[in-house]
PDB file of N, CA and C in Angstrom:
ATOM      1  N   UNK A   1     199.148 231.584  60.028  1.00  0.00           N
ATOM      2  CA  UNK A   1     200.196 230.620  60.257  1.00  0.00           C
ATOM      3  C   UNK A   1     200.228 229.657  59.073  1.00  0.00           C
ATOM      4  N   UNK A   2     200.927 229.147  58.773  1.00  0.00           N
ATOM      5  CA  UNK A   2     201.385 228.399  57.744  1.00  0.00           C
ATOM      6  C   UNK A   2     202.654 227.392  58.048  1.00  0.00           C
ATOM      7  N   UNK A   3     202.476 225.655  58.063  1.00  0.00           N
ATOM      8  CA  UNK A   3     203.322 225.330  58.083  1.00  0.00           C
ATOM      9  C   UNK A   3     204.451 225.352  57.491  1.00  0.00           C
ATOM     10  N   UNK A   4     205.868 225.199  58.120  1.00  0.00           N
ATOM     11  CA  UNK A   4     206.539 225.025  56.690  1.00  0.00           C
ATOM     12  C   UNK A   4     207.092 223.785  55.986  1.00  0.00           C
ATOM     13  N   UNK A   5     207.227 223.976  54.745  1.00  0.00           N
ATOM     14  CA  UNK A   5     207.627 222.788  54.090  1.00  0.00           C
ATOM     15  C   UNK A   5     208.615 221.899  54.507  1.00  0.00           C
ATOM     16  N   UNK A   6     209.145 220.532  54.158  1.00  0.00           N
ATOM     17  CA  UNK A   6     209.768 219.631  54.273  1.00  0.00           C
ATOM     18  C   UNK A   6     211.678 220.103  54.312  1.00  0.00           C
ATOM     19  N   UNK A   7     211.261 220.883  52.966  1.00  0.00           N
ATOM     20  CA  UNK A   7     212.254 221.411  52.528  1.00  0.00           C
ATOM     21  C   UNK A   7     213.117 222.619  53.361  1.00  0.00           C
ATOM     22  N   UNK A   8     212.421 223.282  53.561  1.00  0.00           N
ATOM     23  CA  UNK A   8     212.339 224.664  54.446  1.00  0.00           C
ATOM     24  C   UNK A   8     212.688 223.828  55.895  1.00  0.00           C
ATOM     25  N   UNK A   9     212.337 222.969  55.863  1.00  0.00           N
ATOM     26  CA  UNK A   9     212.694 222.390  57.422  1.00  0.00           C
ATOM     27  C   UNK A   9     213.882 221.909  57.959  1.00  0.00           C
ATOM     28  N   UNK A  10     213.838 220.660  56.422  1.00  0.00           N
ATOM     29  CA  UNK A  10     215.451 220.418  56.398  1.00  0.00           C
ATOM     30  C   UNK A  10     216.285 221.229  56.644  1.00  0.00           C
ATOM     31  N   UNK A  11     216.579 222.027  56.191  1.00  0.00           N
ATOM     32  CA  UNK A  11     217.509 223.288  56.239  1.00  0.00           C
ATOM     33  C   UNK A  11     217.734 223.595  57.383  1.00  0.00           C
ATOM     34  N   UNK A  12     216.317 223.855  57.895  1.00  0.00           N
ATOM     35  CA  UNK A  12     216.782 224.341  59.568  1.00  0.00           C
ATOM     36  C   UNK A  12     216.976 223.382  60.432  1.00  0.00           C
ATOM     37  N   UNK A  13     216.521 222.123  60.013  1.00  0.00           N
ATOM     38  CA  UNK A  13     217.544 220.847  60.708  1.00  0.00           C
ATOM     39  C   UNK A  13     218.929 220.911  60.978  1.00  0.00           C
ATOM     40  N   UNK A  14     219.237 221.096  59.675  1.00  0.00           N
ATOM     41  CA  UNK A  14     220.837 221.179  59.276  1.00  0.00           C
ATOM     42  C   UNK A  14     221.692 221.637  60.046  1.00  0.00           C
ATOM     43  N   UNK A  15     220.804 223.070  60.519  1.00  0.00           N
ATOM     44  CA  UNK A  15     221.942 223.896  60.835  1.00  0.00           C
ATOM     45  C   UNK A  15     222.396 223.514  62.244  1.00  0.00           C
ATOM     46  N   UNK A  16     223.698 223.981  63.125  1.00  0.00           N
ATOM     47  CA  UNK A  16     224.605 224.384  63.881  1.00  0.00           C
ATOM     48  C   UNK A  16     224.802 225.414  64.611  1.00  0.00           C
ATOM     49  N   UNK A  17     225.399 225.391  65.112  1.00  0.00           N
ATOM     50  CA  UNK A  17     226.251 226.969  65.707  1.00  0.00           C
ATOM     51  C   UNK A  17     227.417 227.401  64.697  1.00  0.00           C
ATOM     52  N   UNK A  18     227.876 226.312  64.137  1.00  0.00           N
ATOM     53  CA  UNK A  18     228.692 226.553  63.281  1.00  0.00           C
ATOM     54  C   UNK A  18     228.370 226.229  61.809  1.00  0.00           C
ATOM     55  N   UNK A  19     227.269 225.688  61.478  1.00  0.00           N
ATOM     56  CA  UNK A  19     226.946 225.574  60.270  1.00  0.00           C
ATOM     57  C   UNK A  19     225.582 226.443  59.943  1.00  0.00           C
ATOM     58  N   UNK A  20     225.265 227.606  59.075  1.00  0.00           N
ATOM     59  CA  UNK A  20     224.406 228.143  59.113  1.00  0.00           C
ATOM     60  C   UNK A  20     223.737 228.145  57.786  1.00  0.00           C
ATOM     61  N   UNK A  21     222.550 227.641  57.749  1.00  0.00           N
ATOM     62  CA  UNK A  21     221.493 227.414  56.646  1.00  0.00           C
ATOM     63  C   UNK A  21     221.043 228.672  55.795  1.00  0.00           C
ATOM     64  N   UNK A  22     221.199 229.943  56.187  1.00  0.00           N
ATOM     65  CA  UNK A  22     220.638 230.989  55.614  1.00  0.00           C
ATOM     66  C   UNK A  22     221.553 231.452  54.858  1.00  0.00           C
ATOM     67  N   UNK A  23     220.340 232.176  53.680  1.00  0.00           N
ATOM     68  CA  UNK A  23     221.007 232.844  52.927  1.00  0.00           C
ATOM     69  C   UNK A  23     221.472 234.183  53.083  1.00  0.00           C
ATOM     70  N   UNK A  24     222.134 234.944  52.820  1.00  0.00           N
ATOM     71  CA  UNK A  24     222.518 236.547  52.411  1.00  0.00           C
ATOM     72  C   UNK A  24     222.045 236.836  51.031  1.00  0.00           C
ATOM     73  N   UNK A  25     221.417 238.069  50.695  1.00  0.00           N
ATOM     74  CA  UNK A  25     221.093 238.533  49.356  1.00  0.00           C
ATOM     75  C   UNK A  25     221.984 239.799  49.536  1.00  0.00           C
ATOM     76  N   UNK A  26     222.625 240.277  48.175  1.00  0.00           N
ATOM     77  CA  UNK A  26     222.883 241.444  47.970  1.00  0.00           C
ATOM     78  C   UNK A  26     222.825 242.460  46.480  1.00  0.00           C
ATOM     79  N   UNK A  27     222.499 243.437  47.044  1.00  0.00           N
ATOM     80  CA  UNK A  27     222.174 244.064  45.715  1.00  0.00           C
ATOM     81  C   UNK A  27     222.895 245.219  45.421  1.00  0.00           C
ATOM     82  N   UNK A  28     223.688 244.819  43.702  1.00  0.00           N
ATOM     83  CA  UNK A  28     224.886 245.972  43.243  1.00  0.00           C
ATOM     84  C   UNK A  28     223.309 246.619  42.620  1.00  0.00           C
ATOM     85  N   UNK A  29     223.333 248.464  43.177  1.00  0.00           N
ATOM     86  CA  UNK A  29     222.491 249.183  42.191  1.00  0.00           C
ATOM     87  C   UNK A  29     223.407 250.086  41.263  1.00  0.00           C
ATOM     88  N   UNK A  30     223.246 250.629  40.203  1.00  0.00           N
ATOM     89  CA  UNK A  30     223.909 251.258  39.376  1.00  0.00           C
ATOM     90  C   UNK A  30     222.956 252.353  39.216  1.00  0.00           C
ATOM     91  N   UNK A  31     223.422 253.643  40.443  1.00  0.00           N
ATOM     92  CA  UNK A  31     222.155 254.477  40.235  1.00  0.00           C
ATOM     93  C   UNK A  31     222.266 255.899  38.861  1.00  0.00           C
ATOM     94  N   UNK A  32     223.322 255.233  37.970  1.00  0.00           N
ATOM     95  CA  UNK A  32     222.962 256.381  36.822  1.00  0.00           C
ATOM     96  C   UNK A  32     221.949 255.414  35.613  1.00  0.00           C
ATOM     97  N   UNK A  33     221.435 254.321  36.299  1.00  0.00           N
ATOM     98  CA  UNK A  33     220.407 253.790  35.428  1.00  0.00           C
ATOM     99  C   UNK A  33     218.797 254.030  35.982  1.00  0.00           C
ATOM    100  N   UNK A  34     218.809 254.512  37.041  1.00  0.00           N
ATOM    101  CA  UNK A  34     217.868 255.015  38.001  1.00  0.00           C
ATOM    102  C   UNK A  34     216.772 256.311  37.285  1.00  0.00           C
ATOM    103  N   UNK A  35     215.753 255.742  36.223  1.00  0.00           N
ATOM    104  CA  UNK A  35     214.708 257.249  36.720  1.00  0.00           C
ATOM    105  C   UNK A  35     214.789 257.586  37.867  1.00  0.00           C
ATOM    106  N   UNK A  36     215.005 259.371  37.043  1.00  0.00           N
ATOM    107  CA  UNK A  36     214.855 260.505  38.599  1.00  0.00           C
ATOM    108  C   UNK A  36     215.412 260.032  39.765  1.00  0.00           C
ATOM    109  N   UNK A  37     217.037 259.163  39.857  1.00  0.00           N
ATOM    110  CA  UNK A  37     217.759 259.539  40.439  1.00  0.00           C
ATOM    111  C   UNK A  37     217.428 258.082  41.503  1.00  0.00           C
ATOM    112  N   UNK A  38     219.095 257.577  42.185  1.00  0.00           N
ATOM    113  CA  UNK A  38     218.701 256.599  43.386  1.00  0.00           C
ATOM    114  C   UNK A  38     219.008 257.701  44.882  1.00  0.00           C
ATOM    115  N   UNK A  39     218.582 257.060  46.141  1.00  0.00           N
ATOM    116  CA  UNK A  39     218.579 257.210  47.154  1.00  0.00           C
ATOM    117  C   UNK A  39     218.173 256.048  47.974  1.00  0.00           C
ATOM    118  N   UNK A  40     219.304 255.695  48.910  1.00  0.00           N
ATOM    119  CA  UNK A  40     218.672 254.267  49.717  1.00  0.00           C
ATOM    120  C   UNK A  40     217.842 254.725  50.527  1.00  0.00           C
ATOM    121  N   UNK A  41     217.354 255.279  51.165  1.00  0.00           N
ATOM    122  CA  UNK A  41     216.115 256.162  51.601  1.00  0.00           C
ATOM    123  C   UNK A  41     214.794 255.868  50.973  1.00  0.00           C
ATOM    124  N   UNK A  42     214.655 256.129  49.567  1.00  0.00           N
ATOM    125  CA  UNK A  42     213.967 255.608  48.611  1.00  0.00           C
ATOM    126  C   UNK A  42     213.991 253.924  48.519  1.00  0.00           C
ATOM    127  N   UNK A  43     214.917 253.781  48.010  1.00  0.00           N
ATOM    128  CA  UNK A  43     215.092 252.006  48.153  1.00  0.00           C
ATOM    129  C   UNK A  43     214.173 251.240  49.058  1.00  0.00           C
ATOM    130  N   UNK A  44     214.286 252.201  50.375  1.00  0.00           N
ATOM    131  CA  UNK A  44     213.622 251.334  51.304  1.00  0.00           C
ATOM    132  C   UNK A  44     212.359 251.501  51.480  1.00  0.00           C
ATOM    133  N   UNK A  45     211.838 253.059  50.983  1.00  0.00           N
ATOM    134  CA  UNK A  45     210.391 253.362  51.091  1.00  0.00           C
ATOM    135  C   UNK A  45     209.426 252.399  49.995  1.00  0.00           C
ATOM    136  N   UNK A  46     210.207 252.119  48.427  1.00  0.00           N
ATOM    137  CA  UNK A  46     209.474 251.133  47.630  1.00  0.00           C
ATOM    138  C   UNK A  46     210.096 249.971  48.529  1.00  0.00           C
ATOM    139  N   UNK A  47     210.656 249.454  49.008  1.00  0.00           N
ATOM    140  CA  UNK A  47     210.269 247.980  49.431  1.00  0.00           C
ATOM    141  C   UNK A  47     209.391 248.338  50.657  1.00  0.00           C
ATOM    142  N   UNK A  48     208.964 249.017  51.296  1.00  0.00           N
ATOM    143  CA  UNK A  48     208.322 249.124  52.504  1.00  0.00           C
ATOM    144  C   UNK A  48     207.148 248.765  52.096  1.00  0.00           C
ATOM    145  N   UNK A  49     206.457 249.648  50.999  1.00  0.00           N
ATOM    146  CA  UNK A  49     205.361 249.904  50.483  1.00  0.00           C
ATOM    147  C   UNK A  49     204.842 248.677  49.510  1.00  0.00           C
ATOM    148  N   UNK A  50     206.122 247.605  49.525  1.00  0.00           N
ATOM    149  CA  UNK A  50     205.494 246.481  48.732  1.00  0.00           C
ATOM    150  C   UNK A  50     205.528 244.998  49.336  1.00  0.00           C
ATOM    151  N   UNK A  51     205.937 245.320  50.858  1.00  0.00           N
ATOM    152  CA  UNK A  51     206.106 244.640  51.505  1.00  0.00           C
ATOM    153  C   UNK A  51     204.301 243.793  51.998  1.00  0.00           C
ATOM    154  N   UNK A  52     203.325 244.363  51.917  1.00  0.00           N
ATOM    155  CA  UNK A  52     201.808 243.794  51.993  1.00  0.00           C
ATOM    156  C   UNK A  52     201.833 242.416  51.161  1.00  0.00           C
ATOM    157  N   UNK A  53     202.543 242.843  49.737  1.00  0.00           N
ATOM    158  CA  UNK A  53     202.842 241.620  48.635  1.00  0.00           C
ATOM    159  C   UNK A  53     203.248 240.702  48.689  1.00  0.00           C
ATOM    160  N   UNK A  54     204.624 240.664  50.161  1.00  0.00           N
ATOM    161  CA  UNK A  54     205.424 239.785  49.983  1.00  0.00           C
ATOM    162  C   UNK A  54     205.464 238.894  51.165  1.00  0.00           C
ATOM    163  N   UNK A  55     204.381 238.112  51.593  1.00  0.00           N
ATOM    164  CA  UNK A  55     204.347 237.886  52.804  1.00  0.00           C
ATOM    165  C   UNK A  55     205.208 236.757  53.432  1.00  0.00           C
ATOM    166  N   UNK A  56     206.372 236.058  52.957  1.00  0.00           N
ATOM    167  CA  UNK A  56     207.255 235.411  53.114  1.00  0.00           C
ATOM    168  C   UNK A  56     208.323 236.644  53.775  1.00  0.00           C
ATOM    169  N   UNK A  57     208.513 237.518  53.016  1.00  0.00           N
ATOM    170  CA  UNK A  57     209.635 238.349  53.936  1.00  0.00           C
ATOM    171  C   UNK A  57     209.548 239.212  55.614  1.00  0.00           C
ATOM    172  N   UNK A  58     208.000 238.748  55.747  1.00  0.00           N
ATOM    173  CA  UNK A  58     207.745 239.469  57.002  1.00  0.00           C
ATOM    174  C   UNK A  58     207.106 238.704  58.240  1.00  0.00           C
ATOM    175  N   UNK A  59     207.939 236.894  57.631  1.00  0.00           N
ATOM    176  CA  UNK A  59     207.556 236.507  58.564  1.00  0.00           C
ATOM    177  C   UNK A  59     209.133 235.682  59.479  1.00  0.00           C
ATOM    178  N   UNK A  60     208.134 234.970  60.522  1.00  0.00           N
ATOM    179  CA  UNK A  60     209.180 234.313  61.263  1.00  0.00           C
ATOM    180  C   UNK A  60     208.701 232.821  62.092  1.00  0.00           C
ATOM    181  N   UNK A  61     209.787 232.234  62.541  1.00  0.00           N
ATOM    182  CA  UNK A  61     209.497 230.668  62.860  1.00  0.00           C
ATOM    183  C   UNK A  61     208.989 230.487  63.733  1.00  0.00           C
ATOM    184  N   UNK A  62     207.993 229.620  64.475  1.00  0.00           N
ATOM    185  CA  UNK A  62     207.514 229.119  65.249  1.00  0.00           C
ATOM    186  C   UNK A  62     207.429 227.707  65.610  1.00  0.00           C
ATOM    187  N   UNK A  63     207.918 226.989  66.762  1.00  0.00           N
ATOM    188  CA  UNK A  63     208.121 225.211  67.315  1.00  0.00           C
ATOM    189  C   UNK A  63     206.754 225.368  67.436  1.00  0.00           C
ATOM    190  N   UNK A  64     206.230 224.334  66.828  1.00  0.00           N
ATOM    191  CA  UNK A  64     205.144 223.457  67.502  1.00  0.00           C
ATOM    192  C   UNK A  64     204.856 222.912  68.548  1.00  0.00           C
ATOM    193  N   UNK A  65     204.410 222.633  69.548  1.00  0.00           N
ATOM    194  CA  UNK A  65     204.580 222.176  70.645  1.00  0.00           C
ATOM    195  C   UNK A  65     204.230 220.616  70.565  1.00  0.00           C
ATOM    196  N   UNK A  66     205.893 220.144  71.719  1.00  0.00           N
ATOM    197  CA  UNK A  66     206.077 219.126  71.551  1.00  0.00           C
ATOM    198  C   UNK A  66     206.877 218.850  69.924  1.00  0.00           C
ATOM    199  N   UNK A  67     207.113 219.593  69.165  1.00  0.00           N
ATOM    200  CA  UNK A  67     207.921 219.348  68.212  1.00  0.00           C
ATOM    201  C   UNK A  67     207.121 218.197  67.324  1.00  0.00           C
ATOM    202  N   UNK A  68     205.827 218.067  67.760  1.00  0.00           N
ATOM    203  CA  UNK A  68     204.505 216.943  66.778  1.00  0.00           C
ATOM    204  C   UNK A  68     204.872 216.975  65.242  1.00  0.00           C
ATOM    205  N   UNK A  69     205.592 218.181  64.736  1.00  0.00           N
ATOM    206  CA  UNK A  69     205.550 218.165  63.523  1.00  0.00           C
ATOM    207  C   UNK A  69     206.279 219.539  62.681  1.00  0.00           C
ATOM    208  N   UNK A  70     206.809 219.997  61.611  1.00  0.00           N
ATOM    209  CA  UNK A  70     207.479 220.810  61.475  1.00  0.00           C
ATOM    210  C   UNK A  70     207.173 222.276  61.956  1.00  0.00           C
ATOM    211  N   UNK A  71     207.921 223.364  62.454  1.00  0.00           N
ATOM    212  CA  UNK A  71     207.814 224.684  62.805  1.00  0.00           C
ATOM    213  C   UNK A  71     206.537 225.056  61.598  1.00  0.00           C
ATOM    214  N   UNK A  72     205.953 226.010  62.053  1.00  0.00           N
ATOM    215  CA  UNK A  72     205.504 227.122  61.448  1.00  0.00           C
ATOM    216  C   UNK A  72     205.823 228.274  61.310  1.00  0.00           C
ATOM    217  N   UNK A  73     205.793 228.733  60.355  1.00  0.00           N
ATOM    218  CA  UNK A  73     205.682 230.376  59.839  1.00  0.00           C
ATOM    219  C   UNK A  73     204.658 231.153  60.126  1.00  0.00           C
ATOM    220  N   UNK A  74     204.563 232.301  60.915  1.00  0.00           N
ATOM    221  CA  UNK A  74     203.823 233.244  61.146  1.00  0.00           C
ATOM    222  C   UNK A  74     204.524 234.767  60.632  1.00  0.00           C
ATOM    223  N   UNK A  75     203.393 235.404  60.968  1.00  0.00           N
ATOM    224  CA  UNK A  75     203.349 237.449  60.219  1.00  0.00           C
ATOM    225  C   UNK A  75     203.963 237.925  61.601  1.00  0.00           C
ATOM    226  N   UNK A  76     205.468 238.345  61.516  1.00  0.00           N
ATOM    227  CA  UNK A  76     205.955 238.819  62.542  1.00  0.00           C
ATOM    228  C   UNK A  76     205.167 240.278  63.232  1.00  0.00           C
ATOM    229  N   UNK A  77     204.132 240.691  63.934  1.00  0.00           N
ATOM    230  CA  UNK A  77     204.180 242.045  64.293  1.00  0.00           C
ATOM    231  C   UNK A  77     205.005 242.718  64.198  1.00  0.00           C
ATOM    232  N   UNK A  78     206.369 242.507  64.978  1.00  0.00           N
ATOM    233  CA  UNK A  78     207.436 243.398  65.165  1.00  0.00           C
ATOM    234  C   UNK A  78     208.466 243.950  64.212  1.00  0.00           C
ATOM    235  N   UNK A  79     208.558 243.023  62.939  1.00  0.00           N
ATOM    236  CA  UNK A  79     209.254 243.325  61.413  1.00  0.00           C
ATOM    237  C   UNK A  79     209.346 244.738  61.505  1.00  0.00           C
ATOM    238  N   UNK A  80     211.447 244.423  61.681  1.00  0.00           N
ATOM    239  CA  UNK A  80     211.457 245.920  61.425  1.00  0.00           C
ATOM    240  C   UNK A  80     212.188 245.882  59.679  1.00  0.00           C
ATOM    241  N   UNK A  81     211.904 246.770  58.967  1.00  0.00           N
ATOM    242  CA  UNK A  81     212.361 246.893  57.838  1.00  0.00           C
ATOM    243  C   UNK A  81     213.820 247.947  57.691  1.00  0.00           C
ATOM    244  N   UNK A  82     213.559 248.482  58.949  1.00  0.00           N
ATOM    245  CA  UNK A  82     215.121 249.054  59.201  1.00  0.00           C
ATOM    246  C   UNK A  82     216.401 247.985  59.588  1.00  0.00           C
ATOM    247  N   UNK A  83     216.119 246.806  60.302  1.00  0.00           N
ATOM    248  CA  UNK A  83     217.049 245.847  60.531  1.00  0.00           C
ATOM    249  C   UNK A  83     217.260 244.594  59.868  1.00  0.00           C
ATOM    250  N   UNK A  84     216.387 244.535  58.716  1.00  0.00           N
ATOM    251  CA  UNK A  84     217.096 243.751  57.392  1.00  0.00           C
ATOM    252  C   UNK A  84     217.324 244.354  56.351  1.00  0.00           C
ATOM    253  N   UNK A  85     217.512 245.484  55.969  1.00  0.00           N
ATOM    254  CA  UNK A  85     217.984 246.318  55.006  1.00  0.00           C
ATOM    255  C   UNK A  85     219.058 246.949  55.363  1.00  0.00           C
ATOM    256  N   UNK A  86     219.825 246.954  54.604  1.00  0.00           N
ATOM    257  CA  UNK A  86     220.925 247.900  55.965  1.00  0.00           C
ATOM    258  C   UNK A  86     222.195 248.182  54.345  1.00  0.00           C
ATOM    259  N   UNK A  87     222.712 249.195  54.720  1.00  0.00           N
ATOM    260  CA  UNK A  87     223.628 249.771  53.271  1.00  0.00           C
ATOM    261  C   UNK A  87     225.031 249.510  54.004  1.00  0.00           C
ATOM    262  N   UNK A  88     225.613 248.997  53.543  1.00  0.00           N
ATOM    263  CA  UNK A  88     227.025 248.622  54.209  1.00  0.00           C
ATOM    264  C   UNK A  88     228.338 249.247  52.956  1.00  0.00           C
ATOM    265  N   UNK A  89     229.162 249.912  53.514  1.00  0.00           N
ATOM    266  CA  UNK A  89     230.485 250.305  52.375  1.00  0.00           C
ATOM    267  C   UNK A  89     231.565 248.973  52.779  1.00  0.00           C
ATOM    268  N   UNK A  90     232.430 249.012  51.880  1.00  0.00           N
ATOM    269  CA  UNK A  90     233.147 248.308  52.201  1.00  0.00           C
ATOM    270  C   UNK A  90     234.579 249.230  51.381  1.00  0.00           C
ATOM    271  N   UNK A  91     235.611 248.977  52.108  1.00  0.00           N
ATOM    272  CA  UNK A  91     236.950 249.856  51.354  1.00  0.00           C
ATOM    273  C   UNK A  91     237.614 249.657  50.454  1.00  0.00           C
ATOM    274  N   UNK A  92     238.520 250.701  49.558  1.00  0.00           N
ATOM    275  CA  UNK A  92     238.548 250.249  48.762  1.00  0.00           C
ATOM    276  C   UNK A  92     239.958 249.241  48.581  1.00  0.00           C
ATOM    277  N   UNK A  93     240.069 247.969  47.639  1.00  0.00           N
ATOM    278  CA  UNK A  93     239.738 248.212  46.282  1.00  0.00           C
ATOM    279  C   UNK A  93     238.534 247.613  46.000  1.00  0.00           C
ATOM    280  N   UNK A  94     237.625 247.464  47.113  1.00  0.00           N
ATOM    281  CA  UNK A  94     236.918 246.667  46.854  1.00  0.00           C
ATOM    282  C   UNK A  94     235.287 247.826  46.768  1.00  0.00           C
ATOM    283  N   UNK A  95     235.543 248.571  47.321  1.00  0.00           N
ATOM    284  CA  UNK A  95     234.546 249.637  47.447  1.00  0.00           C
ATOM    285  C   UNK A  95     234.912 250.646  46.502  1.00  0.00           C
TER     286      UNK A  95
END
């Protein structure tokens, strides 16, 4: 467990039902720059496999009780890496 920062807190102060603090990441790949070829299949097996490294992405929030002091961050057990990765098309002209 690990508290979280001031900063990290604010944020989730902030938010709403209608105002939402989080970010979205997205990633354009250009797979004819790809050694031996892309596959999001692949994509997800190297982030799976480097996920031990990254222990901010596999966690999640926790209230303190009584709210004494900011949430904590804990190592989610349940992290699925299938339901934050996800390949989305979009049509064209935009796809």
């Amino acid at each position: 467990m690990e508290r979280m920062t001031g900063l990290d807190a604010g944020f989730l102060y902030m938010e709403t039902p209608t105002l939402h603090m989080h970010t979205l990441k997205i990633a354009v790949v250009d797979p004819a720059n790809v050694p031996g070829g892309y596959s999001f299949d692949l994509l997800k097996e190297i982030l799976g496999s480097r996920l031990q490294y990254l222990p901010p992405f596999r966690r999640r929030i926790v209230e303190v009780p009584f709210g004494l002091t900011h949430p904590a961050w804990v190592e989610d057990p349940d992290f699925d890496l299938d339901y934050h990765v996800r390949r989305v098309a979009i049509p064209e002209p935009g796809g």
